[in-house]
PDB file of N, CA and C in Angstrom:
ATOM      1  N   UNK A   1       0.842  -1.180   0.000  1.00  0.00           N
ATOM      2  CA  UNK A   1       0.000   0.000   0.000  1.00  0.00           C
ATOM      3  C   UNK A   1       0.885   1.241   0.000  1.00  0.00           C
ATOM      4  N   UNK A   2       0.227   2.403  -0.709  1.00  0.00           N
ATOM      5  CA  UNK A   2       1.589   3.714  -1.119  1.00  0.00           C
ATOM      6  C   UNK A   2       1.427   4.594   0.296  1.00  0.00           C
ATOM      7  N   UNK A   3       2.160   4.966   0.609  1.00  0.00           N
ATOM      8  CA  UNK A   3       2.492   5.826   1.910  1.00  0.00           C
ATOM      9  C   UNK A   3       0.964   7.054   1.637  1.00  0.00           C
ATOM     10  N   UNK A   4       0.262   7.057   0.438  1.00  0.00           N
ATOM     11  CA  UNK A   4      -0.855   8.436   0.192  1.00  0.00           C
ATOM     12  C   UNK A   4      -1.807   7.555  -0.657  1.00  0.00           C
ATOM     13  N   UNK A   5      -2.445   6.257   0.193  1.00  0.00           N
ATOM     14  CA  UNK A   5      -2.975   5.637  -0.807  1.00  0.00           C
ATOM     15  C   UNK A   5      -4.600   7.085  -0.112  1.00  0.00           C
ATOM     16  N   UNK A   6      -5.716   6.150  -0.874  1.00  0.00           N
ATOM     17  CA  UNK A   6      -7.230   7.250  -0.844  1.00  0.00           C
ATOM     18  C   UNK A   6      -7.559   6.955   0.382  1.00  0.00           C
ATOM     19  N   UNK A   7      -7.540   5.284   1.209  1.00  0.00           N
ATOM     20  CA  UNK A   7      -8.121   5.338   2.257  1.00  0.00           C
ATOM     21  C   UNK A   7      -7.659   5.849   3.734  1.00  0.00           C
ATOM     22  N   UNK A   8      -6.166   6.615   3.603  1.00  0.00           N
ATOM     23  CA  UNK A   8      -5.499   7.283   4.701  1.00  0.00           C
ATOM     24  C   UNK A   8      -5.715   8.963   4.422  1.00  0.00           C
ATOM     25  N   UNK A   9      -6.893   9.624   2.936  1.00  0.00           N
ATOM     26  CA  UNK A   9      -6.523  10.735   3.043  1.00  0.00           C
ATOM     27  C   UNK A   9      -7.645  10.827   3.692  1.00  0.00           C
ATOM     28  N   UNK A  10      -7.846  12.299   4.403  1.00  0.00           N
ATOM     29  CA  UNK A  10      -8.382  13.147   4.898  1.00  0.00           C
ATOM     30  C   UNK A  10     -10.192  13.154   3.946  1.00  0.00           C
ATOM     31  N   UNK A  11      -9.477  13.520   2.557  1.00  0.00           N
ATOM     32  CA  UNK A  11     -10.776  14.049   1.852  1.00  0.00           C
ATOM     33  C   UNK A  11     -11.530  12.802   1.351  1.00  0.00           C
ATOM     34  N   UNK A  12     -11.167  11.551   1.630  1.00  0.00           N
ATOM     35  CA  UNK A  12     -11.718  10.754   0.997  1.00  0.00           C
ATOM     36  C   UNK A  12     -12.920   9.903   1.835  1.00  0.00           C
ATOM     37  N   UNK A  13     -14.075  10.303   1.941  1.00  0.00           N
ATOM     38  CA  UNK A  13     -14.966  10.464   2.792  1.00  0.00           C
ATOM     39  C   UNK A  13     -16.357   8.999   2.137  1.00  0.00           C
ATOM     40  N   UNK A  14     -16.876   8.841   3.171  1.00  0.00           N
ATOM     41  CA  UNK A  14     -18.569   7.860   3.194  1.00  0.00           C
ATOM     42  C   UNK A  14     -19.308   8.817   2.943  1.00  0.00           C
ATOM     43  N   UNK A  15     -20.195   8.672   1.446  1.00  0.00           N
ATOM     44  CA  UNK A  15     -21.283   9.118   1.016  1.00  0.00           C
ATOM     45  C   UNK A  15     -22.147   8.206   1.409  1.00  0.00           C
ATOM     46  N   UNK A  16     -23.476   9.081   2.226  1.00  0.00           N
ATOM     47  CA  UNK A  16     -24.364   7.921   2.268  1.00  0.00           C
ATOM     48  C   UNK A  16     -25.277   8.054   1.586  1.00  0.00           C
ATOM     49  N   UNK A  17     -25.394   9.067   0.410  1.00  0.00           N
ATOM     50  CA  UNK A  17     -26.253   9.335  -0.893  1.00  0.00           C
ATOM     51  C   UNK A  17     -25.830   8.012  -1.553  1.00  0.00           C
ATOM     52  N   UNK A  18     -24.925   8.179  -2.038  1.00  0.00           N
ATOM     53  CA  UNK A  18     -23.941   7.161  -2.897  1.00  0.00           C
ATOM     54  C   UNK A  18     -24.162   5.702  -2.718  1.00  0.00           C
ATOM     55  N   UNK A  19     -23.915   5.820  -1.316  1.00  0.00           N
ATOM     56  CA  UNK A  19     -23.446   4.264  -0.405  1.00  0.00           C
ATOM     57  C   UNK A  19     -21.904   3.812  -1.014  1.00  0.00           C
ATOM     58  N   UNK A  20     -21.375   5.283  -1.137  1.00  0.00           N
ATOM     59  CA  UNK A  20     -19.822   4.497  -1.338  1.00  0.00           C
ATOM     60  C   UNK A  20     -18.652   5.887  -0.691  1.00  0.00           C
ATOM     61  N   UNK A  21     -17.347   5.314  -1.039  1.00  0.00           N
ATOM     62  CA  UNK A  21     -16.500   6.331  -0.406  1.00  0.00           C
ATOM     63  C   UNK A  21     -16.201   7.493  -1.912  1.00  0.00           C
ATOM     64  N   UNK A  22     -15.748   8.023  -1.617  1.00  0.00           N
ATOM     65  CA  UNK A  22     -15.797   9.493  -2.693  1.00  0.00           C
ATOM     66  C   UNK A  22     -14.490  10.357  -2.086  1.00  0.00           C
ATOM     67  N   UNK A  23     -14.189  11.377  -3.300  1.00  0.00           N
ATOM     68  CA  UNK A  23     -13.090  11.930  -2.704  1.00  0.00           C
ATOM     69  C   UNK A  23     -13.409  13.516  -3.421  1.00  0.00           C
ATOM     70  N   UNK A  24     -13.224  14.009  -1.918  1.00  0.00           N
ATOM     71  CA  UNK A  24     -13.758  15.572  -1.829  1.00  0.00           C
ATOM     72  C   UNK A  24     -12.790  16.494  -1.523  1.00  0.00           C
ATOM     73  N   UNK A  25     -11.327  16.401  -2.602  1.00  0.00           N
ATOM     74  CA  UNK A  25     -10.630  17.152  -2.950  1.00  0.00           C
ATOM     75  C   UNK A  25     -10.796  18.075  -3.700  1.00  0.00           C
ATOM     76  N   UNK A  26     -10.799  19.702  -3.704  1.00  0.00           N
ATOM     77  CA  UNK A  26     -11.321  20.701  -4.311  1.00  0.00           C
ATOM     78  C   UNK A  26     -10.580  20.389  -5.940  1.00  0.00           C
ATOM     79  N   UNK A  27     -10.788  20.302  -6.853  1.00  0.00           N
ATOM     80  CA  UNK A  27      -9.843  19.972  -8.158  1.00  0.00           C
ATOM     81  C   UNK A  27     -10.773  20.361  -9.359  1.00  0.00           C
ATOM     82  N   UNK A  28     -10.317  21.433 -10.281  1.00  0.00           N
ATOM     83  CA  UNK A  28     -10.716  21.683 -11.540  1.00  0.00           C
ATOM     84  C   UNK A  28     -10.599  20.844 -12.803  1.00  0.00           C
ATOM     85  N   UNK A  29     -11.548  20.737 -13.880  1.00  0.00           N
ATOM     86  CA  UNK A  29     -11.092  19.665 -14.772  1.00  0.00           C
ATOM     87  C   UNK A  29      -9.670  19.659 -15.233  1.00  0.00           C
ATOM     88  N   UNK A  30      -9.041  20.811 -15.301  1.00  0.00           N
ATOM     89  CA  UNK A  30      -7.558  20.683 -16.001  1.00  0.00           C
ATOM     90  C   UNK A  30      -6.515  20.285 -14.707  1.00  0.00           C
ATOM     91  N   UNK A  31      -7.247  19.940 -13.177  1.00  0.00           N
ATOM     92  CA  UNK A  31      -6.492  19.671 -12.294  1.00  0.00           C
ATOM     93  C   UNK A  31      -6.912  18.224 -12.589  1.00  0.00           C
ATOM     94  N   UNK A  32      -7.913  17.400 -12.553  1.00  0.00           N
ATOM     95  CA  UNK A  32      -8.293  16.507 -12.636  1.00  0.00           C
ATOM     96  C   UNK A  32      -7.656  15.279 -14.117  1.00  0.00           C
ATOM     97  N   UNK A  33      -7.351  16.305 -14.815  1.00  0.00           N
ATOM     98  CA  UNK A  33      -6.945  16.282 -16.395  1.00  0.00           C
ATOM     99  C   UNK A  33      -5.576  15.560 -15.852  1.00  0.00           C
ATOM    100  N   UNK A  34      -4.897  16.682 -15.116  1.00  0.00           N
ATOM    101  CA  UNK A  34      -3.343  16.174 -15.083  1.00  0.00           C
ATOM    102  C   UNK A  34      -3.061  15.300 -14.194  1.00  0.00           C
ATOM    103  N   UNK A  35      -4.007  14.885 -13.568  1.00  0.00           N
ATOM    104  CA  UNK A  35      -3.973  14.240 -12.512  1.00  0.00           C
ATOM    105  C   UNK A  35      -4.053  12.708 -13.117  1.00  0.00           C
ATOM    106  N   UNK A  36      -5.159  12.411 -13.754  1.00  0.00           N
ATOM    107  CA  UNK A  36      -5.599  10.909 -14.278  1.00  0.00           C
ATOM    108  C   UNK A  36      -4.299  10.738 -15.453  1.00  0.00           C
ATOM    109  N   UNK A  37      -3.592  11.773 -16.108  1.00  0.00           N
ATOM    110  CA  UNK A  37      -2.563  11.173 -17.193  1.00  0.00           C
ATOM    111  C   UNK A  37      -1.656  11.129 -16.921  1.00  0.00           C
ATOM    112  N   UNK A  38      -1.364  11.648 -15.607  1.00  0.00           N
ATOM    113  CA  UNK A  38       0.346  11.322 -14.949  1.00  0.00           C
ATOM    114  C   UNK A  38       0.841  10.817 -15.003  1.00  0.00           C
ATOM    115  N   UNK A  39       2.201  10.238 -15.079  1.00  0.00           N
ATOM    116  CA  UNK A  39       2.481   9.482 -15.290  1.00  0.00           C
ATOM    117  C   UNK A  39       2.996   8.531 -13.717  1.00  0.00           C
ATOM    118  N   UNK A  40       3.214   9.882 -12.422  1.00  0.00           N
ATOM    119  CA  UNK A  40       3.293   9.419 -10.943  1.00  0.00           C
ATOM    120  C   UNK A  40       1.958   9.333 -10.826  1.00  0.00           C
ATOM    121  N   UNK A  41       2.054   8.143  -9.173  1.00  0.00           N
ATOM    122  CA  UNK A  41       0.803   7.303  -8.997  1.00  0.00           C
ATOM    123  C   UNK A  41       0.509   7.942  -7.270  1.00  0.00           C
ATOM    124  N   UNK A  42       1.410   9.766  -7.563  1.00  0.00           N
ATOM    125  CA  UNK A  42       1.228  10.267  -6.348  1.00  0.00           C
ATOM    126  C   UNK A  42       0.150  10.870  -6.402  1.00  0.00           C
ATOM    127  N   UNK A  43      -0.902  10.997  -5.386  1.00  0.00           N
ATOM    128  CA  UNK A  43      -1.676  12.138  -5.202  1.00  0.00           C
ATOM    129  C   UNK A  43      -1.222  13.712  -5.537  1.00  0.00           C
ATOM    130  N   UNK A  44      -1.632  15.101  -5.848  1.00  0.00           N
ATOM    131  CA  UNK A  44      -0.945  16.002  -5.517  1.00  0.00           C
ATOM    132  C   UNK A  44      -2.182  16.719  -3.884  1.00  0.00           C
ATOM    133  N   UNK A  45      -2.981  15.750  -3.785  1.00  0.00           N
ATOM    134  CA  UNK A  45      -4.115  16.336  -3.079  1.00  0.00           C
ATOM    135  C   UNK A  45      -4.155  16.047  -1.702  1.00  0.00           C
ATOM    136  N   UNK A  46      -3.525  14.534  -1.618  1.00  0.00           N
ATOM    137  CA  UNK A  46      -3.385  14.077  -0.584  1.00  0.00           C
ATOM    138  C   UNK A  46      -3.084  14.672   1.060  1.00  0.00           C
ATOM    139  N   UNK A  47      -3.987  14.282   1.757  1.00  0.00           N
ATOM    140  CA  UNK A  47      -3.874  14.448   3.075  1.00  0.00           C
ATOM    141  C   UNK A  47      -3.782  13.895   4.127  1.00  0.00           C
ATOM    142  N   UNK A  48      -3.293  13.805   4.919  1.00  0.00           N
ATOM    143  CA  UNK A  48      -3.147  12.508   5.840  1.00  0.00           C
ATOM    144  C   UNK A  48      -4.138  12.835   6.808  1.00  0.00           C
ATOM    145  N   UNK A  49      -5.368  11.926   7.132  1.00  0.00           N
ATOM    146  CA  UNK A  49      -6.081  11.922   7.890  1.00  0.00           C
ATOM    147  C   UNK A  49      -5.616  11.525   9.212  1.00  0.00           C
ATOM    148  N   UNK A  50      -5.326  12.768   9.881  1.00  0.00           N
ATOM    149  CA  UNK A  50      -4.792  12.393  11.190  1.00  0.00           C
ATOM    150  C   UNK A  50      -5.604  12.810  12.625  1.00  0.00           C
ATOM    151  N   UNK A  51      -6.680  11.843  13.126  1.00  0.00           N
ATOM    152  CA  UNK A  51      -7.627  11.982  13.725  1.00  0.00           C
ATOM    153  C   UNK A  51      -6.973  12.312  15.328  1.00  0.00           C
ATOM    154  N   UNK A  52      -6.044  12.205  15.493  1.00  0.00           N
ATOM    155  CA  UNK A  52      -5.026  12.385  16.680  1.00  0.00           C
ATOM    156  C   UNK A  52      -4.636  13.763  16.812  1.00  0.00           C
ATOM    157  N   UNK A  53      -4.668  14.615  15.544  1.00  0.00           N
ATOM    158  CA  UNK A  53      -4.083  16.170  15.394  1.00  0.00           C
ATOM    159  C   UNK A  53      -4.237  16.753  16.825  1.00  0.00           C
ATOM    160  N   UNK A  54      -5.423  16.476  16.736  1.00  0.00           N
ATOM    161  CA  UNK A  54      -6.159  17.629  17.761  1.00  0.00           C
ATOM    162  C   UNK A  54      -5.869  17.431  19.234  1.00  0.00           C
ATOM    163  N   UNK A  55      -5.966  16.283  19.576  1.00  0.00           N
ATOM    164  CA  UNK A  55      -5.502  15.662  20.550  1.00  0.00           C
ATOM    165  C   UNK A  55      -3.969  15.983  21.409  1.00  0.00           C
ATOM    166  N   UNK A  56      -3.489  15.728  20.079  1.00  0.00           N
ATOM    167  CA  UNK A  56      -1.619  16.199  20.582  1.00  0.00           C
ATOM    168  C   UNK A  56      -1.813  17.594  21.013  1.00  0.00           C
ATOM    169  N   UNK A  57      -2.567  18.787  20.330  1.00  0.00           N
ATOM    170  CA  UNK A  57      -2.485  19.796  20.551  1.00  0.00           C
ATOM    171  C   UNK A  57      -3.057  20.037  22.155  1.00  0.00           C
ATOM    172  N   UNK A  58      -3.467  19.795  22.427  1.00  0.00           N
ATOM    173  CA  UNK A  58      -3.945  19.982  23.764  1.00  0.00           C
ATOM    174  C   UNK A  58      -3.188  19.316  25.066  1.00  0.00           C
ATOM    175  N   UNK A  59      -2.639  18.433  24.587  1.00  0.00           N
ATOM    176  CA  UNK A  59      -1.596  17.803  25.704  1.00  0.00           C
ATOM    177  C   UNK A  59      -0.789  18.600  25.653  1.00  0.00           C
TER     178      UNK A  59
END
């Protein structure tokens, strides 16, 4: 699994319209464009869903 696969980002969220997961990265078609013909299999959107953030901050 890649260190930025979809199910560790942040934006990649449970639709329950859908009944599936979806990814709710802000991206324009010519972002979307360069994105699907890349030839890296990196995200540029990626976020690390880090449900702990908040937590550390307060300790």
């Amino acid at each position: 699994m890649s260190s930025n696969s979809c199910d560790m980002c942040s934006y990649y969220v449970y639709d329950e319209e859908c009944d599936e997961y979806v990814c709710l990265a802000s991206m324009d078609e010519d972002d979307y464009m360069r994105f699907i013909t890349s030839k890296s299999k990196e995200c540029p959107f990626f976020r690390l869903d880090d449900e702990y953030k908040i937590v550390r901050k307060q300790n």
